[in-house]
C-alpha atoms as a PDB file:
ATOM      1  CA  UNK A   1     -20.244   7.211 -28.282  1.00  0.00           C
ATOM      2  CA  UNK A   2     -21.975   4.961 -26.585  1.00  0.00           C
ATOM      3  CA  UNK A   3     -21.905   6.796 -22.791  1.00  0.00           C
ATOM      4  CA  UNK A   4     -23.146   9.789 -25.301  1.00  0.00           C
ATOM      5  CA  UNK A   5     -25.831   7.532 -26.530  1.00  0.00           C
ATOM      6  CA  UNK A   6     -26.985   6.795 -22.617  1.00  0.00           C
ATOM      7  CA  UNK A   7     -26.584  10.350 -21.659  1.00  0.00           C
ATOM      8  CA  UNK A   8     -28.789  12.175 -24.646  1.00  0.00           C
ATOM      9  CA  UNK A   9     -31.276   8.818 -23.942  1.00  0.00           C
ATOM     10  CA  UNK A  10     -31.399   9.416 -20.552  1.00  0.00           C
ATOM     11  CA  UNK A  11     -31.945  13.375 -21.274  1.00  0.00           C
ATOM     12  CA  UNK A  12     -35.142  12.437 -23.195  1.00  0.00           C
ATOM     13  CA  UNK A  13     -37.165  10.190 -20.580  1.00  0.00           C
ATOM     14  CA  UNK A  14     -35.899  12.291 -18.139  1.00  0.00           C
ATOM     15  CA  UNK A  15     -37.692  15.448 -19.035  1.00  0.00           C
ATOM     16  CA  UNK A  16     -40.492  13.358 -20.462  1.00  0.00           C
ATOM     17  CA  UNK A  17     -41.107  11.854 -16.940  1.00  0.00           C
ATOM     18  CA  UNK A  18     -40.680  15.494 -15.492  1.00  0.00           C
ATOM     19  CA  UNK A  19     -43.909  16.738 -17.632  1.00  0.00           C
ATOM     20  CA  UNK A  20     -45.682  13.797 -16.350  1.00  0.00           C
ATOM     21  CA  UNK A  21     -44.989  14.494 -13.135  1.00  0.00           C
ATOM     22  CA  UNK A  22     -45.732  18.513 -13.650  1.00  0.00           C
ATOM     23  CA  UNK A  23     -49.357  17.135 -14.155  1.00  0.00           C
ATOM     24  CA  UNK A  24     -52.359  18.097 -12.651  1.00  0.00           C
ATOM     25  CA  UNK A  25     -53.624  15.231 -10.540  1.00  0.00           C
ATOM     26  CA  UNK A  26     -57.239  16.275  -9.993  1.00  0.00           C
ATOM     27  CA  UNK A  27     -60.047  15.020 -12.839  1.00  0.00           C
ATOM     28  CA  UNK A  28     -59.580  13.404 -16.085  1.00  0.00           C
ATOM     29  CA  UNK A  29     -58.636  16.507 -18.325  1.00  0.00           C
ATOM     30  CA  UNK A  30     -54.916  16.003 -17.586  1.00  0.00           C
ATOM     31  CA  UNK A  31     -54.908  13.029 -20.704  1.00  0.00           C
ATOM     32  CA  UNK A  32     -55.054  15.797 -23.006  1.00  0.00           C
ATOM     33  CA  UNK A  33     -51.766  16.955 -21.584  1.00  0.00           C
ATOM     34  CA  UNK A  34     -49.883  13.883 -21.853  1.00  0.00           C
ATOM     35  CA  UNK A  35     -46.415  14.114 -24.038  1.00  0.00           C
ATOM     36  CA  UNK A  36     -46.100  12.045 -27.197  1.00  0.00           C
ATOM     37  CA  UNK A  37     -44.795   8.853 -26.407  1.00  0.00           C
ATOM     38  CA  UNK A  38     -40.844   7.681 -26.834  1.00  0.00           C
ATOM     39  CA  UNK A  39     -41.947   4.511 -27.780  1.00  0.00           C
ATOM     40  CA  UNK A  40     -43.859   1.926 -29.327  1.00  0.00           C
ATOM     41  CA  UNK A  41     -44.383   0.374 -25.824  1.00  0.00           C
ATOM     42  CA  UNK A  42     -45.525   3.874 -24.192  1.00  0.00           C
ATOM     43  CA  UNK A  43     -48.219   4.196 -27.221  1.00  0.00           C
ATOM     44  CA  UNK A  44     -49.355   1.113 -25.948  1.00  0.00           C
ATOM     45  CA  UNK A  45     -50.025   2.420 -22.739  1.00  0.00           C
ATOM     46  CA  UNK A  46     -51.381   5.965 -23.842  1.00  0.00           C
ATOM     47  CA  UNK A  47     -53.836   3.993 -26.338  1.00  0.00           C
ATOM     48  CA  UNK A  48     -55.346   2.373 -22.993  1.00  0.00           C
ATOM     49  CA  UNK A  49     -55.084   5.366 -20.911  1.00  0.00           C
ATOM     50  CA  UNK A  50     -57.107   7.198 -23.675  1.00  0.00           C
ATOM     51  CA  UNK A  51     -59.847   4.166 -24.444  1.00  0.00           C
ATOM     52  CA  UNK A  52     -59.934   4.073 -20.419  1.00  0.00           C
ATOM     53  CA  UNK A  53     -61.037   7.956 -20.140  1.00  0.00           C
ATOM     54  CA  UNK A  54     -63.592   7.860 -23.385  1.00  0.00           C
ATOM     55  CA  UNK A  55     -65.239   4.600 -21.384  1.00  0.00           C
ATOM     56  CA  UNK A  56     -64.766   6.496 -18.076  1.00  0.00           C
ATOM     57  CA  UNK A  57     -66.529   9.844 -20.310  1.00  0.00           C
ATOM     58  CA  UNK A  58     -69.789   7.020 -21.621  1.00  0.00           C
ATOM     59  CA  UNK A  59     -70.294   6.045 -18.352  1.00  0.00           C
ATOM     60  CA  UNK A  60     -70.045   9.778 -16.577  1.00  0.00           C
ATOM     61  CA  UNK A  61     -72.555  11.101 -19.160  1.00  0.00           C
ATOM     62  CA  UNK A  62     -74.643   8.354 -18.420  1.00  0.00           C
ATOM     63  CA  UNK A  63     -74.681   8.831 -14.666  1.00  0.00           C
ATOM     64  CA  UNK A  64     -75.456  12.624 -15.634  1.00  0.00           C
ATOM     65  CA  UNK A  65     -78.035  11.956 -17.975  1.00  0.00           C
ATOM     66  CA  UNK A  66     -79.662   9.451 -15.045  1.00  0.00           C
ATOM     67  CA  UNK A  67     -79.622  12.031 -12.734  1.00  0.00           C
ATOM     68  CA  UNK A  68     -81.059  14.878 -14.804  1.00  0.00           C
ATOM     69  CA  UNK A  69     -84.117  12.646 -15.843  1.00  0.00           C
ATOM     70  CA  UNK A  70     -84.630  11.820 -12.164  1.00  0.00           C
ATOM     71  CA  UNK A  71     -84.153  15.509 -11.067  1.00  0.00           C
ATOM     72  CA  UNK A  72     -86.956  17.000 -13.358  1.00  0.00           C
ATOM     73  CA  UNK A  73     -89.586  14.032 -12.921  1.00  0.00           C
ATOM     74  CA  UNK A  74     -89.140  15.010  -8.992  1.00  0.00           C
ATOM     75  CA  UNK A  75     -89.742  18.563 -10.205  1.00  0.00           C
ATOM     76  CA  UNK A  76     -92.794  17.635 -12.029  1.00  0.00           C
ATOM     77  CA  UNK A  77     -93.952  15.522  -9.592  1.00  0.00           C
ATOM     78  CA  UNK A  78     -93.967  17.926  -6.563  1.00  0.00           C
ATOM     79  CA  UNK A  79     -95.553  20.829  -8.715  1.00  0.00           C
ATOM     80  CA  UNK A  80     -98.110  18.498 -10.072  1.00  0.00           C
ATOM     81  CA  UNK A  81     -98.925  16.397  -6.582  1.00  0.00           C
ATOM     82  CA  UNK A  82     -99.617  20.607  -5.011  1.00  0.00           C
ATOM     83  CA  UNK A  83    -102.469  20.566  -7.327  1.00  0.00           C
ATOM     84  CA  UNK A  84    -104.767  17.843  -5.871  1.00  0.00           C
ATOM     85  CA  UNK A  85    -104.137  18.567  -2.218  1.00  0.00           C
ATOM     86  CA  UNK A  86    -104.986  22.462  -2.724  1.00  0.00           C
ATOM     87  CA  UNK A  87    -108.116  21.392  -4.734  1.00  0.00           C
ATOM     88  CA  UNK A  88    -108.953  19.309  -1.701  1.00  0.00           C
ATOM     89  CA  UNK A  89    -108.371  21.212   0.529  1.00  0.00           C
ATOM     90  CA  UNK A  90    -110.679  23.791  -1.102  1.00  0.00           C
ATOM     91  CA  UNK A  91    -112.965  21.763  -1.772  1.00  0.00           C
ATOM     92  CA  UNK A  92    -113.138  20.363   2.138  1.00  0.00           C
ATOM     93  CA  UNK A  93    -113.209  24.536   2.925  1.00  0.00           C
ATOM     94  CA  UNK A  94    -116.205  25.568   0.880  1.00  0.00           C
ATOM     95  CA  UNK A  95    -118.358  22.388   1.589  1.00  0.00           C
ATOM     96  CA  UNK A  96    -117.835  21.605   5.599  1.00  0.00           C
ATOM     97  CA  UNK A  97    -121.794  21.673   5.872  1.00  0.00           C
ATOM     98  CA  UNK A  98    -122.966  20.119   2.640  1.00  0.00           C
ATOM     99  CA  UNK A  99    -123.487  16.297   2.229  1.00  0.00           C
ATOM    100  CA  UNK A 100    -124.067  16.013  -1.084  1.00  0.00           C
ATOM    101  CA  UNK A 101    -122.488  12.589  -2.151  1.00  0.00           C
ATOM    102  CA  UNK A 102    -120.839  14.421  -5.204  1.00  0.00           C
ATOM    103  CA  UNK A 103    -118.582  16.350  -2.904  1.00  0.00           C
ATOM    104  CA  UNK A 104    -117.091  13.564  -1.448  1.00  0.00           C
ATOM    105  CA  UNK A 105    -116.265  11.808  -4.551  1.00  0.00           C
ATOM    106  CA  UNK A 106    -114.820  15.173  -5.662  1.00  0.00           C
ATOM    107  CA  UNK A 107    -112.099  14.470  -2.673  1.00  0.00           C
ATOM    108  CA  UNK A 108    -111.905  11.093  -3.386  1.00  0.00           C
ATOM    109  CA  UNK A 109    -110.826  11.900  -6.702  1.00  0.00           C
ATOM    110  CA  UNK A 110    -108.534  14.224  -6.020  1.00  0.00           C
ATOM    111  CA  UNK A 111    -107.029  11.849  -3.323  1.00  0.00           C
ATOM    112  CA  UNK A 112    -107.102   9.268  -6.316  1.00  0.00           C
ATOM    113  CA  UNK A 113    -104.730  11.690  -7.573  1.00  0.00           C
ATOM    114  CA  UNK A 114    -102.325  12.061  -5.332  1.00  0.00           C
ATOM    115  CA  UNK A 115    -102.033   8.262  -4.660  1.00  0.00           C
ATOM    116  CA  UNK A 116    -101.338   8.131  -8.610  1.00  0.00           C
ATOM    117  CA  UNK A 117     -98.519  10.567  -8.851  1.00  0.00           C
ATOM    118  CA  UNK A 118     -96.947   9.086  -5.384  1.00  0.00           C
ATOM    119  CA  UNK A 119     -97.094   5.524  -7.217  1.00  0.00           C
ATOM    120  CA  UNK A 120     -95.447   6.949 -10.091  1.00  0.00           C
ATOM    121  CA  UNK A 121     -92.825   8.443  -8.318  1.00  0.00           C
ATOM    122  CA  UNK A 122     -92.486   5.145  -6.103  1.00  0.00           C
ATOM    123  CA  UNK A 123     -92.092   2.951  -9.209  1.00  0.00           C
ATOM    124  CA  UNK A 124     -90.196   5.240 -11.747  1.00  0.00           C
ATOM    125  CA  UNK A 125     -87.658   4.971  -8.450  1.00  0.00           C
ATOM    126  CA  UNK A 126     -87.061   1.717  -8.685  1.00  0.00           C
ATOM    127  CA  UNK A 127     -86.874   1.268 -12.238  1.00  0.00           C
ATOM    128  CA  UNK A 128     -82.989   0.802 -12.303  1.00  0.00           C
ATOM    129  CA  UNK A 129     -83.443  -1.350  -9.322  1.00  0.00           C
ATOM    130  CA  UNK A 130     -85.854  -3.607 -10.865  1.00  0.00           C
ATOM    131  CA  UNK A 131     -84.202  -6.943 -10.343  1.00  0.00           C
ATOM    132  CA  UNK A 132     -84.090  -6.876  -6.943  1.00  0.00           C
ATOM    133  CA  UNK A 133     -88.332  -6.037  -6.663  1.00  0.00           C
ATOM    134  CA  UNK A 134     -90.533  -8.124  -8.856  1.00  0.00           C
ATOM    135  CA  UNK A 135     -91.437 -11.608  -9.216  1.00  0.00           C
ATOM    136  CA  UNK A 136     -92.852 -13.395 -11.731  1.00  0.00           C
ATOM    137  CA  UNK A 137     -95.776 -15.610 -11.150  1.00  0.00           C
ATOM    138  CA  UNK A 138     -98.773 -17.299 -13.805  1.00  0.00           C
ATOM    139  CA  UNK A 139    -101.190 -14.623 -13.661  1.00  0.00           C
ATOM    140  CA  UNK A 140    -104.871 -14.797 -14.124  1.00  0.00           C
ATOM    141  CA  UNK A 141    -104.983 -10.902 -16.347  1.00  0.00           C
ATOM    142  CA  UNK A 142    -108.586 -10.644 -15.181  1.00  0.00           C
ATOM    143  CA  UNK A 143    -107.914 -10.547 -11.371  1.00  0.00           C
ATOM    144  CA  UNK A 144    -105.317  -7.490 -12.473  1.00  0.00           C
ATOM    145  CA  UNK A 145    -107.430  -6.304 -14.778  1.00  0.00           C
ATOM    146  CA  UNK A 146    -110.781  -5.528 -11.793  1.00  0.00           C
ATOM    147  CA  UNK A 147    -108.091  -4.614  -9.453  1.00  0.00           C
ATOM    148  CA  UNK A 148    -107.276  -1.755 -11.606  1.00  0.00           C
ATOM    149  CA  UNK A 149    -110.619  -0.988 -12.583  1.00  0.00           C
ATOM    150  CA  UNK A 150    -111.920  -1.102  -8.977  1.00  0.00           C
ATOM    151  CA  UNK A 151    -108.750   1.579  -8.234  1.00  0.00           C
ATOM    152  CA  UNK A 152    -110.734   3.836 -11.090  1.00  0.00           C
ATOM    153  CA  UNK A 153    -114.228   3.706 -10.092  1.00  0.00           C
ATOM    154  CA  UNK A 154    -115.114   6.595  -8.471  1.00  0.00           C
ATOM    155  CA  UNK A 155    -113.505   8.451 -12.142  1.00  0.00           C
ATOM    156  CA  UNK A 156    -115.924   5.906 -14.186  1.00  0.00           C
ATOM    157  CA  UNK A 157    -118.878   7.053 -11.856  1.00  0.00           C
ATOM    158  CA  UNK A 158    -117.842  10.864 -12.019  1.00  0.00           C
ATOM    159  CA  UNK A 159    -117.627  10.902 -15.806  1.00  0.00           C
ATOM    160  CA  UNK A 160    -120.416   8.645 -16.564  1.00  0.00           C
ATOM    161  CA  UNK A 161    -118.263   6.432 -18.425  1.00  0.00           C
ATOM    162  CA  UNK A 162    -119.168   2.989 -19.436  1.00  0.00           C
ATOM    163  CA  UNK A 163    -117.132   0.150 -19.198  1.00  0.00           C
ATOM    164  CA  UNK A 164    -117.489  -3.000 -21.472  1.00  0.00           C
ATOM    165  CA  UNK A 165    -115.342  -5.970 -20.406  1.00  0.00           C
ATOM    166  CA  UNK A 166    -114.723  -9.229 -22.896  1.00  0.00           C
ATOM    167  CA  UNK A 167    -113.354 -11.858 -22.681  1.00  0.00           C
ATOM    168  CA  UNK A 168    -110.422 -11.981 -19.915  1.00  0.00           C
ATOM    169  CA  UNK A 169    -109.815 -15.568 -19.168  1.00  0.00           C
ATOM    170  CA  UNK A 170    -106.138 -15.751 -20.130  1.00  0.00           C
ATOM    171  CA  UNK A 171    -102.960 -16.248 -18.238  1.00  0.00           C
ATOM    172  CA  UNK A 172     -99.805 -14.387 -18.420  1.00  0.00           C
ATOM    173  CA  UNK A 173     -96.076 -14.027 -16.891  1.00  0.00           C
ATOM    174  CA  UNK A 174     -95.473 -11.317 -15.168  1.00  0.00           C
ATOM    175  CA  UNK A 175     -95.379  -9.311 -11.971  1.00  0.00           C
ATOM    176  CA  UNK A 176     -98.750  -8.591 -10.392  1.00  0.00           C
ATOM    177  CA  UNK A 177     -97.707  -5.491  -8.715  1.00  0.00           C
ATOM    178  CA  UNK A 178     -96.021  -3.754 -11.727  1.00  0.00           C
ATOM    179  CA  UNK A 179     -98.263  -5.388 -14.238  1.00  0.00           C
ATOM    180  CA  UNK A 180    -101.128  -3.720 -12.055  1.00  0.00           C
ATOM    181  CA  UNK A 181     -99.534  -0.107 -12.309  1.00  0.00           C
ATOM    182  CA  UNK A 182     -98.906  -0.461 -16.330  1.00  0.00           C
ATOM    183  CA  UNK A 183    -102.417  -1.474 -16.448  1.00  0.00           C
ATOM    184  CA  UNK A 184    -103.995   1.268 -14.157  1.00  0.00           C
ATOM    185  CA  UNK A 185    -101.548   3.774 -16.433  1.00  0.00           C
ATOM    186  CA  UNK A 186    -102.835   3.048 -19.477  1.00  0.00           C
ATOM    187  CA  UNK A 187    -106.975   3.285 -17.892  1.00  0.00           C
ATOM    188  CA  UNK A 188    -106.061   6.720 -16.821  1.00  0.00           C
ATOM    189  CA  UNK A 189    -105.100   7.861 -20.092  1.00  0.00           C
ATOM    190  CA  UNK A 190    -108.328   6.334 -21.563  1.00  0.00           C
ATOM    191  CA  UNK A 191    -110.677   8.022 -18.422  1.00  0.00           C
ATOM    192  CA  UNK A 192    -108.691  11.108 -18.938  1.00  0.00           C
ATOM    193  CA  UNK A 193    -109.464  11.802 -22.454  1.00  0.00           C
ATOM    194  CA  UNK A 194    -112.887  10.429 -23.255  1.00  0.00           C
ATOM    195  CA  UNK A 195    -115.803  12.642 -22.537  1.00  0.00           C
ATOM    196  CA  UNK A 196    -118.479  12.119 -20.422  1.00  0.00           C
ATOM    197  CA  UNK A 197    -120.638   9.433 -20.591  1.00  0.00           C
ATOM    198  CA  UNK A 198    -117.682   7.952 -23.243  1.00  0.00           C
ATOM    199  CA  UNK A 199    -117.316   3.827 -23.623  1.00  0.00           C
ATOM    200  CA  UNK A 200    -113.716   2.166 -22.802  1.00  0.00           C
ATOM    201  CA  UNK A 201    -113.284  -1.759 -23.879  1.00  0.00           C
ATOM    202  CA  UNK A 202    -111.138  -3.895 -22.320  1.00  0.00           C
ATOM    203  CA  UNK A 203    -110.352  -7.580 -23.648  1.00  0.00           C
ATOM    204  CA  UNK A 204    -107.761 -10.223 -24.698  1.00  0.00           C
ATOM    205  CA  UNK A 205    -107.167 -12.281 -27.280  1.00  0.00           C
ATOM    206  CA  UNK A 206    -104.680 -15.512 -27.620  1.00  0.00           C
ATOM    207  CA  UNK A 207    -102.942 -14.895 -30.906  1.00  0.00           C
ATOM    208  CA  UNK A 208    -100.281 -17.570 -32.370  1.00  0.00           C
ATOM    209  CA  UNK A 209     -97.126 -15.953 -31.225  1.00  0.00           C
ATOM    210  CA  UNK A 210     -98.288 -14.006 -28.313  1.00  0.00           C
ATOM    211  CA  UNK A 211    -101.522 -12.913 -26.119  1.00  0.00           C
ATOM    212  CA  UNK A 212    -102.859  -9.347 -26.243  1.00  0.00           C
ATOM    213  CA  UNK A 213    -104.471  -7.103 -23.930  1.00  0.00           C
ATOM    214  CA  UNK A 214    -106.807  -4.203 -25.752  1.00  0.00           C
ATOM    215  CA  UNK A 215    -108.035  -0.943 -24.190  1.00  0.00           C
ATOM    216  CA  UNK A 216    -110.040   0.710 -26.215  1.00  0.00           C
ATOM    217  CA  UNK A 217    -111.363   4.275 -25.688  1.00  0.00           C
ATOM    218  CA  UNK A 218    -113.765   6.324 -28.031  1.00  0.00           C
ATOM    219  CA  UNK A 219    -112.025   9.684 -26.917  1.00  0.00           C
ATOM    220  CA  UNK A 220    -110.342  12.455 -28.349  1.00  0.00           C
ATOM    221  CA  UNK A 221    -107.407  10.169 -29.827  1.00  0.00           C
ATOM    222  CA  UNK A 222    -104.290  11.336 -30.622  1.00  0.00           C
ATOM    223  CA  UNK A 223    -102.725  13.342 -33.886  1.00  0.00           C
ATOM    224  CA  UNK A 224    -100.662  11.250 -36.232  1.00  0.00           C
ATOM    225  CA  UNK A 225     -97.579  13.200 -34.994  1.00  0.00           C
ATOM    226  CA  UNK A 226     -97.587  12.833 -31.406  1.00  0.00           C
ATOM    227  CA  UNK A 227     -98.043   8.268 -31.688  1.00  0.00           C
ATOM    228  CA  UNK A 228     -94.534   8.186 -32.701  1.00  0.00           C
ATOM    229  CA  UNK A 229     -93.740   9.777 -29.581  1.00  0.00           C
ATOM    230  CA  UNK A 230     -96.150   8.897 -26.777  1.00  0.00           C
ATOM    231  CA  UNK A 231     -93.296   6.744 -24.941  1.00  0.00           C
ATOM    232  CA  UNK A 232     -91.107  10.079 -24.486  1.00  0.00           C
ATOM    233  CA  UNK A 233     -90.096  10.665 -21.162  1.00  0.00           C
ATOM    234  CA  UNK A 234     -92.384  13.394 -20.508  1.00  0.00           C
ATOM    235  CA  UNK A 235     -93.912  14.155 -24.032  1.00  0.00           C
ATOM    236  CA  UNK A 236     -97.303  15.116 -23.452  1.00  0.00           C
ATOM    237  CA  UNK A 237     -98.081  16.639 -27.056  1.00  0.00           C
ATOM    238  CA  UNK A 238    -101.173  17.962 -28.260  1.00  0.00           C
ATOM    239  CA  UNK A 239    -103.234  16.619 -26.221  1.00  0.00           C
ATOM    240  CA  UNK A 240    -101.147  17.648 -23.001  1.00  0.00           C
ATOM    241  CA  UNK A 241    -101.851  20.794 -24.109  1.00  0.00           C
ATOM    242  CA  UNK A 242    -105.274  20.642 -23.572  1.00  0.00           C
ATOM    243  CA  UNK A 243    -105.303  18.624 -20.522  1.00  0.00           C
ATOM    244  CA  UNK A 244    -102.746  20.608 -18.470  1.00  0.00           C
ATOM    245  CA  UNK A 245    -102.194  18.695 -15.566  1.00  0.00           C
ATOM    246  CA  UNK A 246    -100.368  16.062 -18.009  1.00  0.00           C
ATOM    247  CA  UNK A 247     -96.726  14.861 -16.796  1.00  0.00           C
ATOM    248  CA  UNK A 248     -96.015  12.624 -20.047  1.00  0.00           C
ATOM    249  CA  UNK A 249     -94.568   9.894 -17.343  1.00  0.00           C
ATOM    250  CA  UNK A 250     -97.250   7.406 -17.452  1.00  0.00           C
ATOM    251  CA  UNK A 251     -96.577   5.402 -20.538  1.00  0.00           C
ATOM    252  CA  UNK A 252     -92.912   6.298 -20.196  1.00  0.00           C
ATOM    253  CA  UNK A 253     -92.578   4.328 -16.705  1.00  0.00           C
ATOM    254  CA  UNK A 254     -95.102   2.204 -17.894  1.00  0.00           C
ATOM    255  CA  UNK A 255     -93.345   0.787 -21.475  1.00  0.00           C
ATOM    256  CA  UNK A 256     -89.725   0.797 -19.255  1.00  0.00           C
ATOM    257  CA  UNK A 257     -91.655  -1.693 -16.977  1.00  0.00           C
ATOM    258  CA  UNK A 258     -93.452  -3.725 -19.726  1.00  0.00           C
ATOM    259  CA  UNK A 259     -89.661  -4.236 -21.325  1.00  0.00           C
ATOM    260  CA  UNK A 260     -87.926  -5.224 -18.322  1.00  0.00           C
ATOM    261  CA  UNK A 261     -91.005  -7.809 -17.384  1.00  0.00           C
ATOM    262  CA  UNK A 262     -90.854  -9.134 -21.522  1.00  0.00           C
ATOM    263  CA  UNK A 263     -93.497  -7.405 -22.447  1.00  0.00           C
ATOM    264  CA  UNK A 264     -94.104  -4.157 -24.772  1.00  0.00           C
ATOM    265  CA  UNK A 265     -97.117  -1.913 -25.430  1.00  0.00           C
ATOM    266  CA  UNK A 266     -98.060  -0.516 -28.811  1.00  0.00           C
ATOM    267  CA  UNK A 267    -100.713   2.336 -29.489  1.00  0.00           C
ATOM    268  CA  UNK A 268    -102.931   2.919 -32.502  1.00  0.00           C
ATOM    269  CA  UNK A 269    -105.042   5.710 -32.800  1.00  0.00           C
ATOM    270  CA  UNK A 270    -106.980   8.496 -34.976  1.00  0.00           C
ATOM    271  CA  UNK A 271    -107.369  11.889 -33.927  1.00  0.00           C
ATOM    272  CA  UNK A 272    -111.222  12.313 -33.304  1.00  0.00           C
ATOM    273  CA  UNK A 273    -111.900   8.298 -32.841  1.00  0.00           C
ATOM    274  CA  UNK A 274    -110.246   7.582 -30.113  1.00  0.00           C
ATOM    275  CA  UNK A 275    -107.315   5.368 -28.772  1.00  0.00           C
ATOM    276  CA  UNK A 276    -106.834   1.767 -28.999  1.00  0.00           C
ATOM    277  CA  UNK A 277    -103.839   0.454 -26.543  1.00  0.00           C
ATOM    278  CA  UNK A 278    -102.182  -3.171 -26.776  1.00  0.00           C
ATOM    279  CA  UNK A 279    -100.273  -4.457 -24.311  1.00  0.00           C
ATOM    280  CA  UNK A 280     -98.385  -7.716 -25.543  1.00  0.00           C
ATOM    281  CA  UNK A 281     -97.278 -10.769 -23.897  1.00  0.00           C
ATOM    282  CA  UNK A 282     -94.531 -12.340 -26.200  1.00  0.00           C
ATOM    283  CA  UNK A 283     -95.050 -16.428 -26.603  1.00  0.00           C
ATOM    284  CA  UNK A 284     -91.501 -16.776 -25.123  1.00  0.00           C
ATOM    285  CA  UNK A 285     -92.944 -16.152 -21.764  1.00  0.00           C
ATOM    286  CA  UNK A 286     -95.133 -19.167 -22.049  1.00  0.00           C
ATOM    287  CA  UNK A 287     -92.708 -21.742 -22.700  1.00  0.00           C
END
C-alpha cells in the first residue's frame, strides 16, 4: 500500500510539474495559467508569485502612464513652439525695410516665446530627475523676483501693463534656478490674461508659520470650476479656450517643482476680477 501510496503521489506532481513546464515563458500572463497547488507549501509560493506580478503590474502601469504624459507634452510642445517661429519669421518677411521699434519687439516676443516653451520642456524633463539638479541656498526672493520680471519686459512694455512691486525683502530656501522658472510661470499667466494697460502686484509677507509670495493680476480671472483644476497636467479650461495657444503645463511643472523644493502654490480668484496667486514657503524650511 505504501509503494501504491508513492506511485499515485508521484503521478500527481508529476503531471503537475509537466503543466508547469508546458508554460509559456514569454511575459507575465502565464500566472493565470498556473495549476492549483498540491500543497500548503506550494500556496505559499503561488501567493508570492501572484503579489510579485500585481507589484510587477503597479509599477508597469506606472512606467506607462510616465511615458504617455511625457509623449503628449512633447506633442504639445513641438506644435505649439511652430507657432512663434512662423510668426517670426513672417513677421521678419513683411517688415525687412521698416524700423519701427514695435516690430522688433514683436520678434522679441515671439522669441520670448520660444525660449519659454524650450524651458518648459527642459525642466518638465528633469522633473523625475530632480535630486540630482537643484541646490538649495538662502535666497534673497527679490533678486528672483527682478530676474523674472526683467525676462518679461518687453510683454509689460507691449501690453502697457503696470507693475507695482511691495515689499520683497524676505529670504527663502530654495533653488534659484527652479524657483526662477515657477516664478516667471506664474507672471506669464498674469501678462497673458490681463488686458492692456492692466496692473499686476507682486509682494511678500512673513506670516507665523510660513512666508508668502502674492501675484496679483486684475485680469479676466478664472470661473469657479476650472480653480479646482488649474494644476492638471494640461487643463487649460475656459480660459484656454479663449487664449488658444494655452498648453495647461505651466502651473502643472510649476506646483511639481514647488513640492519637490517644500514649497506649494495656491490660487484664488473670481471670474471678472482677476487672479490672485500665492506661492508658500512652509516655516520648516527656516529652521
Amino acid at each position: 500500500m505504501f509503494i501504491i501510496y508513492l506511485a499515485i503521489d508521484y503521478s500527481i506532481i508529476n503531471c503537475h510539474i509537466s503543466k508547469v513546464k508546458k508554460l509559456p515563458k514569454e511575459g507575465l500572463d502565464w500566472i493565470h495559467s498556473l495549476p492549483l497547488p498540491l500543497s500548503s507549501e506550494q500556496k505559499v509560493y503561488l501567493d508570492t508569485i501572484n503579489t510579485l506580478y500585481e507589484n510587477a503590474n503597479i509599477k508597469i502601469e506606472k512606467l506607462n502612464d510616465n511615458n504617455n504624459e511625457s509623449f503628449e507634452f512633447l506633442t504639445t510642445w513641438v506644435h505649439e513652439i511652430k507657432t512663434p517661429i512662423a510668426a517670426s519669421k513672417l513677421i521678419i518677411e513683411n517688415n525687412l525695410n521698416n524700423d519701427n521699434e514695435k516690430i522688433l519687439y514683436g520678434i522679441e516676443m515671439e522669441i520670448e516665446k520660444v525660449e519659454d516653451y524650450i524651458q518648459k520642456v527642459l525642466f518638465y524633463s528633469r522633473i523625475n530627475d530632480f535630486s540630482k539638479d537643484y541646490r538649495i541656498d538662502t535666497i534673497k526672493i527679490q533678486h528672483v523676483v527682478k530676474e523674472s520680471i526683467k525676462s518679461e519686459a518687453s510683454w509689460f512694455i507691449n501690453k502697457n501693463i503696470k507693475l507695482e512691486v511691495g515689499n520683497l525683502d524676505i529670504e527663502v530656501n530654495s533653488d534659484y534656478k527652479w524657483l526662477q522658472f515657477i516664478i516667471k510661470q506664474v507672471l506669464d499667466n498674469a501678462i497673458k490674461y490681463t488686458a492692456k494697460g492692466g496692473i499686476i502686484k507682486i509682494y511678500a509677507k512673513v506670516e507665523q508659520k510660513e512666508k508668502i509670495l502674492y501675484i496679483e493680476d486684475n485680469g479676466i480671472g478664472i470661473k469657479k470650476e476650472d480653480i479646482e483644476r488649474v494644476f492638471e497636467k494640461s487643463f487649460t479650461g475656459y480660459n484656454g479656450r479663449i487664449k488658444h495657444h494655452s498648453t495647461g503645463m505651466g502651473l502643472y511643472i510649476s506646483q511639481k517643482l514647488a513640492g519637490k523644493l517644500g514649497h506649494y502654490i495656491t490660487i484664488d480668484s473670481e471670474y471678472g476680477s482677476g487672479v490672485e496667486v500665492l506661492i508658500h514657503f512652509p516655516s520648516i524650511n527656516y529652521m
